[in-house]
N, C-alpha and C. Protein backbone atom coordinates (compact mmCIF):
# COMPACT_ATOMS: atom_id res chain seq x y z
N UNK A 1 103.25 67.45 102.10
CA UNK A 1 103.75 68.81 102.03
C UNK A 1 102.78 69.73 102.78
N UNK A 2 103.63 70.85 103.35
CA UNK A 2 102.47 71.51 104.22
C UNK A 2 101.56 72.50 103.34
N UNK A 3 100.22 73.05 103.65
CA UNK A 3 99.51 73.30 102.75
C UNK A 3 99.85 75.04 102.65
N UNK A 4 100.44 75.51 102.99
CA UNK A 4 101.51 76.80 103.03
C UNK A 4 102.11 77.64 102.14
N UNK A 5 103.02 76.10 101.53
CA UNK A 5 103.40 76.14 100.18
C UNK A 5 102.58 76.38 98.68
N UNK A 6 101.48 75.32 99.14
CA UNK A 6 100.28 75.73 98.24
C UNK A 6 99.76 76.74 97.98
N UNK A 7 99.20 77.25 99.05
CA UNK A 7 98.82 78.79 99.11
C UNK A 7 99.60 80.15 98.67
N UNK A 8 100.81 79.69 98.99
CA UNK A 8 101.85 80.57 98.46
C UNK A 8 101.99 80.62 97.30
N UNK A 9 102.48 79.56 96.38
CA UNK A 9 102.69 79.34 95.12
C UNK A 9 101.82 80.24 94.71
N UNK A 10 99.91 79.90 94.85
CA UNK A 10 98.66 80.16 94.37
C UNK A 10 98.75 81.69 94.33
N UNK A 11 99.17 82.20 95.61
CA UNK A 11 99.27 84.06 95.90
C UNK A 11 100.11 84.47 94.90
N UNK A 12 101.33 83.79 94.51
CA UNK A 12 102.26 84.48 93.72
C UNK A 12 101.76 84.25 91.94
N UNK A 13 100.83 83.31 92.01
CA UNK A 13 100.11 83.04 90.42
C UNK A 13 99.51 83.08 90.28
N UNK A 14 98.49 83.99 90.48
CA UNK A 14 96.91 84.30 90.98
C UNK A 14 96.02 83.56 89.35
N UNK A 15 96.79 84.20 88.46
CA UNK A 15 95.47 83.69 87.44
C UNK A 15 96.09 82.13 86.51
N UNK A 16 95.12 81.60 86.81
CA UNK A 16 94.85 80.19 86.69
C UNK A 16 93.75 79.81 85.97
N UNK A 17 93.42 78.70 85.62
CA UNK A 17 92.94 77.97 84.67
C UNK A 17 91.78 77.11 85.50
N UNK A 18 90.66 77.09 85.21
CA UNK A 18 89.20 76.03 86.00
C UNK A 18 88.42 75.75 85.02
N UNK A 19 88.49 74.50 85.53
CA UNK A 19 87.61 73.80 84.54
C UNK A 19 86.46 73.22 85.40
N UNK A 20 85.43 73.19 84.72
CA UNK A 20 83.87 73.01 85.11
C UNK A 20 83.83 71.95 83.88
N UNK A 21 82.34 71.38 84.53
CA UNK A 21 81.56 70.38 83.23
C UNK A 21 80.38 70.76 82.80
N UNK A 22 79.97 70.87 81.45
CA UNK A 22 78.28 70.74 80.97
C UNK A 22 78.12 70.13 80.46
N UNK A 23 77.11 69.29 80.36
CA UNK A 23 75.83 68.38 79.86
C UNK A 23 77.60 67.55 79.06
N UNK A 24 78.71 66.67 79.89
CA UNK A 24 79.38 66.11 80.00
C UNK A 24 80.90 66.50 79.11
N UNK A 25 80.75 68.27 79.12
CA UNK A 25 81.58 68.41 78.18
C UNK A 25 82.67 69.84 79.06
N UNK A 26 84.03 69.52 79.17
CA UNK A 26 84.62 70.01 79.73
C UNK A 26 85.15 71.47 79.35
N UNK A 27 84.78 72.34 80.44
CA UNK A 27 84.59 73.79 79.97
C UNK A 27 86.02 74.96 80.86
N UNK A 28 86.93 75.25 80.10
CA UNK A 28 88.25 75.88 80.79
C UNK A 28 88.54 77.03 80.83
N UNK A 29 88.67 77.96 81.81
CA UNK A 29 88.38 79.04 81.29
C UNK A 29 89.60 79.68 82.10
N UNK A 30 90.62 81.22 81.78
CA UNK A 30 91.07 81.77 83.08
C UNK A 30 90.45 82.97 83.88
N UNK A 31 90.99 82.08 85.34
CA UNK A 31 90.38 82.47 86.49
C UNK A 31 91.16 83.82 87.29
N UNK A 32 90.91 84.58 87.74
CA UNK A 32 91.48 84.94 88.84
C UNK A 32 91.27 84.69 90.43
N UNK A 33 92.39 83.97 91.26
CA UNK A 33 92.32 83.98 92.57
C UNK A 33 92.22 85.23 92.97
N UNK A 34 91.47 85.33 94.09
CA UNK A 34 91.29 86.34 94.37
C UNK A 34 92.10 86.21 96.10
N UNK A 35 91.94 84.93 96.90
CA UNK A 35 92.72 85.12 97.39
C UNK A 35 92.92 83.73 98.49
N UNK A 36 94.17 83.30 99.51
CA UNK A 36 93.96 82.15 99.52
C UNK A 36 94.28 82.24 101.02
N UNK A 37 93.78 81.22 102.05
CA UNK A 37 94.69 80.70 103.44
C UNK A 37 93.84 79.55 103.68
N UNK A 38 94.28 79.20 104.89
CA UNK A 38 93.92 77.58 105.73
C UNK A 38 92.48 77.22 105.17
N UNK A 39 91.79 78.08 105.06
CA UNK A 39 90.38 77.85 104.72
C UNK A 39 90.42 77.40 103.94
N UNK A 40 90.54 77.38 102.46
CA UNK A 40 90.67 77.66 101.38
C UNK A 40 90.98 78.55 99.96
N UNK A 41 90.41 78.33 98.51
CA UNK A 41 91.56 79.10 97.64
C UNK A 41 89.74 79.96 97.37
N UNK A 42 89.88 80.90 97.12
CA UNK A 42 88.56 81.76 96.47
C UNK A 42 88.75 82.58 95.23
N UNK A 43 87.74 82.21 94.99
CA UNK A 43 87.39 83.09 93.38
C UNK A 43 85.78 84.06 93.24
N UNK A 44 85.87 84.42 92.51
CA UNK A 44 84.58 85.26 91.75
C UNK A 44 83.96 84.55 90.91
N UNK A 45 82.61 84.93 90.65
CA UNK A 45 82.13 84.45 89.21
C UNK A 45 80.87 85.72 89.33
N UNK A 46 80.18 85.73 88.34
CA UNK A 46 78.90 86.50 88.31
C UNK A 46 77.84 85.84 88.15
N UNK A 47 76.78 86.06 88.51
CA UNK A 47 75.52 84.91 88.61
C UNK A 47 75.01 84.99 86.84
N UNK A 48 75.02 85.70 86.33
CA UNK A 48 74.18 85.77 84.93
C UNK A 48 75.29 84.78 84.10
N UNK A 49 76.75 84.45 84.48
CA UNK A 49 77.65 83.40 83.26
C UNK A 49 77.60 82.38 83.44
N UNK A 50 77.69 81.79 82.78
CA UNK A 50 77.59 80.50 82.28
C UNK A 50 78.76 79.93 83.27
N UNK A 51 79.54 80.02 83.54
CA UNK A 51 80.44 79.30 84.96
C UNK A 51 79.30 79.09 85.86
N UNK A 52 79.02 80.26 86.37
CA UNK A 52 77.96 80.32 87.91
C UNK A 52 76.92 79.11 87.52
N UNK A 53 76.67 78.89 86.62
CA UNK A 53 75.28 77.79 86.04
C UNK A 53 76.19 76.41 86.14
N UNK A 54 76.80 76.24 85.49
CA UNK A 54 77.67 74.57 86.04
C UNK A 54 78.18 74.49 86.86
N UNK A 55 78.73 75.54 87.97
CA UNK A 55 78.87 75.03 89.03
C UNK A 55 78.19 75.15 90.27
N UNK A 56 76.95 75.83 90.21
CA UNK A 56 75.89 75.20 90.27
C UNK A 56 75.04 73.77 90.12
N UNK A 57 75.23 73.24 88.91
CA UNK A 57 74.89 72.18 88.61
C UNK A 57 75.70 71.17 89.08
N UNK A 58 77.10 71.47 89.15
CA UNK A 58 78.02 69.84 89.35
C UNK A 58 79.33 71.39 90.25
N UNK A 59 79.64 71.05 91.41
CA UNK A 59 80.32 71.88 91.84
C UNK A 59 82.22 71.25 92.20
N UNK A 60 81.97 70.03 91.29
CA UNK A 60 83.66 69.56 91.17
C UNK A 60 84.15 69.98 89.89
N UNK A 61 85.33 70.35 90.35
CA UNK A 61 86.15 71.62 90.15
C UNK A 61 88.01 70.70 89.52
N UNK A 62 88.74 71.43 88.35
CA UNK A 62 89.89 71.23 89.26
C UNK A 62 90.49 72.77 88.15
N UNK A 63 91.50 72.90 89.46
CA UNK A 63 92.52 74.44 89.01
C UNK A 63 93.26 74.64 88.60
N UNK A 64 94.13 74.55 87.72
CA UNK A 64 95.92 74.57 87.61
C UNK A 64 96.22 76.01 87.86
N UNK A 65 97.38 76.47 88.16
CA UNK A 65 98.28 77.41 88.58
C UNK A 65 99.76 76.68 87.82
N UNK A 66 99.98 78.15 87.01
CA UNK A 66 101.47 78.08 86.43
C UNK A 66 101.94 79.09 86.78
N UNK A 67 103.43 79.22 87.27
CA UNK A 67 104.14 79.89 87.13
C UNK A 67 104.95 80.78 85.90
N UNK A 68 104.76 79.94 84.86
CA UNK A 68 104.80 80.44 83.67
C UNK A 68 106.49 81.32 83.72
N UNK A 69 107.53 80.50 83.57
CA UNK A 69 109.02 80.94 84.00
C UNK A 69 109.59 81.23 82.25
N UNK A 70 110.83 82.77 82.27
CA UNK A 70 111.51 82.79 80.98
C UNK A 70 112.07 81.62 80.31
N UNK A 71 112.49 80.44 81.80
CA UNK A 71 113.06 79.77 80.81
C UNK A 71 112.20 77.97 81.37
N UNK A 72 111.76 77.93 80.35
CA UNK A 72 110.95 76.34 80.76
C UNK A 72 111.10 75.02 81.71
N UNK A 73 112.84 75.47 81.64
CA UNK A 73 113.47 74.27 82.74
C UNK A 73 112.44 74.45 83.88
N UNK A 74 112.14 75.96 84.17
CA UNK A 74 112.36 76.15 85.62
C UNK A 74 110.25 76.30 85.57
N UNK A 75 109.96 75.57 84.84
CA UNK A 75 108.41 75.56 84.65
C UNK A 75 107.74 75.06 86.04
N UNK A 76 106.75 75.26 86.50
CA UNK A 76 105.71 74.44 87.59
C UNK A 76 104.94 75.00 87.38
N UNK A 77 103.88 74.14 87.74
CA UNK A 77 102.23 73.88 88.11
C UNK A 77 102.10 73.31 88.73
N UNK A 78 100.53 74.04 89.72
CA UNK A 78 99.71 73.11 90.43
C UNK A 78 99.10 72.97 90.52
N UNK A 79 98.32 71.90 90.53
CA UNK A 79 96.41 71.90 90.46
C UNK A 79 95.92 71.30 91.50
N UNK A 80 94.62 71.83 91.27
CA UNK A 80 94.01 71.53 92.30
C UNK A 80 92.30 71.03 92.38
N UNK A 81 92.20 69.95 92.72
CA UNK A 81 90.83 68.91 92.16
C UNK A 81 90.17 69.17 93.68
N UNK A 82 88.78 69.56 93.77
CA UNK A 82 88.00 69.81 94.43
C UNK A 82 86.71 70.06 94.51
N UNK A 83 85.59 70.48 95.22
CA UNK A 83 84.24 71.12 95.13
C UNK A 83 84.26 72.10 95.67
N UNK A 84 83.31 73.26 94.95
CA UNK A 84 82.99 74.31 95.27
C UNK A 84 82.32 74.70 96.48
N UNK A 85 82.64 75.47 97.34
CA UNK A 85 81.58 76.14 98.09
C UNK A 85 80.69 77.14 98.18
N UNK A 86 80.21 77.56 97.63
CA UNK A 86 79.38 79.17 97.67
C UNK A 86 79.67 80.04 98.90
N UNK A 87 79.99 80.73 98.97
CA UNK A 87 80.63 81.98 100.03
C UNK A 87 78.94 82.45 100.59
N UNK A 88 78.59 82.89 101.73
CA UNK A 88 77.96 83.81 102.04
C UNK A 88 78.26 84.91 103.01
N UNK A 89 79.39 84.44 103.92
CA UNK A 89 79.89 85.63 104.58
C UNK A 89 80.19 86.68 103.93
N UNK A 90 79.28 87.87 104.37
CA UNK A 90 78.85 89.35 104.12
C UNK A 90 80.47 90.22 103.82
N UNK A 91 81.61 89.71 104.99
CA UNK A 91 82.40 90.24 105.06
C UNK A 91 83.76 90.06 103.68
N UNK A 92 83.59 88.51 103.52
CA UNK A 92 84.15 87.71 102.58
C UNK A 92 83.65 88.53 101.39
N UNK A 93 82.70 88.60 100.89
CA UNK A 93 82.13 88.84 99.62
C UNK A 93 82.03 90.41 99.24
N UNK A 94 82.10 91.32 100.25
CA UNK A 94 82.49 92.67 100.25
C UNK A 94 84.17 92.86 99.85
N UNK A 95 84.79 92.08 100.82
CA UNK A 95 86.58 92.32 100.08
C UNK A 95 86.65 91.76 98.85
N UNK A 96 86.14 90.76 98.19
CA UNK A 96 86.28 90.32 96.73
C UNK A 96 85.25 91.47 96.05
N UNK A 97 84.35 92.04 96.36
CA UNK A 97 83.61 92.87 95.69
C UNK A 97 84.71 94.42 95.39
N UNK A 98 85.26 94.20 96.36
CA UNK A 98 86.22 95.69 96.59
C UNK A 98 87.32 95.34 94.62
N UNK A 99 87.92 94.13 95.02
CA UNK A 99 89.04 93.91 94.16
C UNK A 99 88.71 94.05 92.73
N UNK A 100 87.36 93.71 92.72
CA UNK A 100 86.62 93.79 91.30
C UNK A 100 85.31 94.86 91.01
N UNK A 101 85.02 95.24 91.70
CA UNK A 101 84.10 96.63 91.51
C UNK A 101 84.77 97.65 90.00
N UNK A 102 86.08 97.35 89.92
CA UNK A 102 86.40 97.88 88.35
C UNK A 102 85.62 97.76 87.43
N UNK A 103 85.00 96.41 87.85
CA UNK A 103 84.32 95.41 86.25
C UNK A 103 82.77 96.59 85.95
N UNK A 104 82.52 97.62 87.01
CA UNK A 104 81.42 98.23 87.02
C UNK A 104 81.28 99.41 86.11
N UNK A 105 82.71 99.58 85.50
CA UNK A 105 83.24 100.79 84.61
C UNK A 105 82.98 99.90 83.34
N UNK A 106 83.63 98.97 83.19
CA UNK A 106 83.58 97.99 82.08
C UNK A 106 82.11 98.08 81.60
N UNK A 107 81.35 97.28 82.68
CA UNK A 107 79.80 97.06 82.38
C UNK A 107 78.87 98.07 82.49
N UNK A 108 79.56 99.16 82.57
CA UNK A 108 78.08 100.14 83.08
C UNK A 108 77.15 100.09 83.59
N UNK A 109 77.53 98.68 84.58
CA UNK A 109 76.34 98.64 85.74
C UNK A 109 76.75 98.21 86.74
N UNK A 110 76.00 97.99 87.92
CA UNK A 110 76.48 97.32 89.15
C UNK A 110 76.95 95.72 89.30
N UNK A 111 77.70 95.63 89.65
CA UNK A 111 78.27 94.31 89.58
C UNK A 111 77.75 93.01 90.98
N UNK A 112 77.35 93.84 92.03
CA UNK A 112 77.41 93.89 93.41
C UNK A 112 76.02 92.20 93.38
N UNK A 113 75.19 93.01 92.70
CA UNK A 113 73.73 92.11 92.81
C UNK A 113 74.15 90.79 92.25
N UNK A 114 75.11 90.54 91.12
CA UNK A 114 75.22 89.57 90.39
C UNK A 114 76.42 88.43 91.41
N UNK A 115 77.58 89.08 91.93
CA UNK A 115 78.31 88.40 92.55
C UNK A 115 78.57 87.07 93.41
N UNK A 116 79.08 86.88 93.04
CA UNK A 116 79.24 85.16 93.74
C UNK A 116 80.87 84.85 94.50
N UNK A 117 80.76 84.54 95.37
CA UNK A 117 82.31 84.40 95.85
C UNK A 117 82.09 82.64 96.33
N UNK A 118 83.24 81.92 95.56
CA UNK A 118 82.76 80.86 96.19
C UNK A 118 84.73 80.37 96.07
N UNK A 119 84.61 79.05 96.90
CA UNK A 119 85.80 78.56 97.60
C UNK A 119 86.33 77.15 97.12
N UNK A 120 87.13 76.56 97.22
CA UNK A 120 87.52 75.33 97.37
C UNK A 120 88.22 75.26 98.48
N UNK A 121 87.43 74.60 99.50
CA UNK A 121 87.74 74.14 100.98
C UNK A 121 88.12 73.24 101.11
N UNK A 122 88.17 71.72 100.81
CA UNK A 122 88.56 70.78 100.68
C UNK A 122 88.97 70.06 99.47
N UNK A 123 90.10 69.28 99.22
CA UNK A 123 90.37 68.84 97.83
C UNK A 123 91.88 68.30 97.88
N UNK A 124 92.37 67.91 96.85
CA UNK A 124 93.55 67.46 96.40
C UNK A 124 94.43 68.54 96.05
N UNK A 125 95.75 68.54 96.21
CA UNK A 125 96.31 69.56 96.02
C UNK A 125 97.68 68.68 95.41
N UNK A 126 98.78 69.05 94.07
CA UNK A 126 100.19 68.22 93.66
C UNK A 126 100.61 69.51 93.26
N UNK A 127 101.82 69.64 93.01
CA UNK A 127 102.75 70.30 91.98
C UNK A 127 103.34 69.35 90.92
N UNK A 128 103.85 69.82 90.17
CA UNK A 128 103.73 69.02 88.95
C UNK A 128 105.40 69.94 88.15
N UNK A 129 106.52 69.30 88.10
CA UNK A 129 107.60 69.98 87.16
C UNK A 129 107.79 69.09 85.73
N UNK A 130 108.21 69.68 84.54
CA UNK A 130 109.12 69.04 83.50
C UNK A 130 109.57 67.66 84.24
N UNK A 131 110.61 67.62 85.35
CA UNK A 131 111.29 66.64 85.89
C UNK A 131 109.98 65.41 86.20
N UNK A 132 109.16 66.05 86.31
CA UNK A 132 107.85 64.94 86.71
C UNK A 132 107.35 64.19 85.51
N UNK A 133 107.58 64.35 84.31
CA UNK A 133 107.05 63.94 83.04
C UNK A 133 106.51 62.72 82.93
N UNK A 134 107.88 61.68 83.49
CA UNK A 134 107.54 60.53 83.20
C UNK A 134 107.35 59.98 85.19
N UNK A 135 106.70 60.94 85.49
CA UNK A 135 106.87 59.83 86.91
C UNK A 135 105.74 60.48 87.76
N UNK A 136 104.18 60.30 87.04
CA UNK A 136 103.31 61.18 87.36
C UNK A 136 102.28 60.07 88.58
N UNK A 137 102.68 59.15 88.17
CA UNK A 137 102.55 57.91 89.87
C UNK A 137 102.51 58.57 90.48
N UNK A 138 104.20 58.76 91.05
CA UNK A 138 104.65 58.70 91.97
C UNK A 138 104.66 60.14 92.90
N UNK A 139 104.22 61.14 91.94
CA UNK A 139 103.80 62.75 92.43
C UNK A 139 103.35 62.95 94.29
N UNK A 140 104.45 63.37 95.09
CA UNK A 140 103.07 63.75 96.50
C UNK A 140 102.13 64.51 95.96
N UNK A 141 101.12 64.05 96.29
CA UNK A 141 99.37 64.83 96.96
C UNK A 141 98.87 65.04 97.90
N UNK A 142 98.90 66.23 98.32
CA UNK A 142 98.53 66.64 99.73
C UNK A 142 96.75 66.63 99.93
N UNK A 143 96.08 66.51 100.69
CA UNK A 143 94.76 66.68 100.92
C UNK A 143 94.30 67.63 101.90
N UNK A 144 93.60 68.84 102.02
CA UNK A 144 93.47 69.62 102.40
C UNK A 144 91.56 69.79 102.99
C-alpha cells in the first residue's frame, strides 16, 4: 500500500497511543501527532518526562491510530512499529514549538528549553479492521 494512505489516515487521527519500554515493562500513553509526510510521523515530548528518558534509553517504538467511528462496524486502526529519531532541525522544532507553546500558560513557564521533537522515519506500518479479527497473518505491511 502506498505510504500516503498512512499518513493520511495519521493527519485525520492525530491523537494516538505509544508505547515505550522501562526496565522491561511496557509504558502507553496518548500521544499527539503533530504532524506527518514522506519523511516520517512526528511527535513532541519534553525532556524533564519520563517518555523523553525511555526513549532515550531504548528508542523502539510502536503507535496505534484509531479512528474511533459512531458505529464500530466501521472501526480502524493503525499502528505503527518503529525507532525513534531525535529531531534537530531548528526549523522542524520551531513549527512543533508553535503548535504547543499553549502548554506555557498551563505551566507557567517556558516550554521551549525542555522540547524534544523526535520522528519515526523508518518502520512497519498495517491497518487493522473488525473484518481482520481472525486473519491477522495475513494483514499487508507496508515498510517505510
Amino acid at each position: 500500500m502506498n505510504i500516503q494512505a498512512y499518513i493520511d489516515f495519521a493527519m485525520s487521527n492525530p491523537a494516538c497511543y505509544l508505547a515505550t519500554n522501562e526496565n522491561d515493562q511496557p509504558r502507553v500513553r496518548v500521544v499527539l501527532l503533530m504532524f506527518a509526510d514522506e519523511s516520517g510521523f512526528y511527535f513532541e515530548t519534553l525532556s524533564p518526562k519520563a517518555m523523553s528518558k525511555q526513549l532515550h534509553r531504548n528508542p523502539k517504538v510502536e503507535v496505534c491510530f484509531y479512528n474511533n467511528p459512531p458505529d464500530l462496524s466501521d472501526a480502524k486502526e493503525m499502528r505503527i512499529t518503529g525507532t525513534v529519531e531525535f529531531v534537530m532541525e531548528e526549523i522542524i522544532i520551531e513549527e512543533v514549538y508553535q503548535k504547543v507553546k499553549f502548554l506555557e500558560d498551563l505551566t507557567g513557564q517556558p516550554i521551549k528549553p525542555f522540547l524534544e521533537v523526535f520522528k519515526i522515519g523508518t518502520g512497519d506500518t498495517h491497518f487493522w479492521t473488525l473484518q481482520d479479527v481472525l486473519k491477522e497473518p495475513e494483514i499487508e505491511h507496508t515498510t517505510f
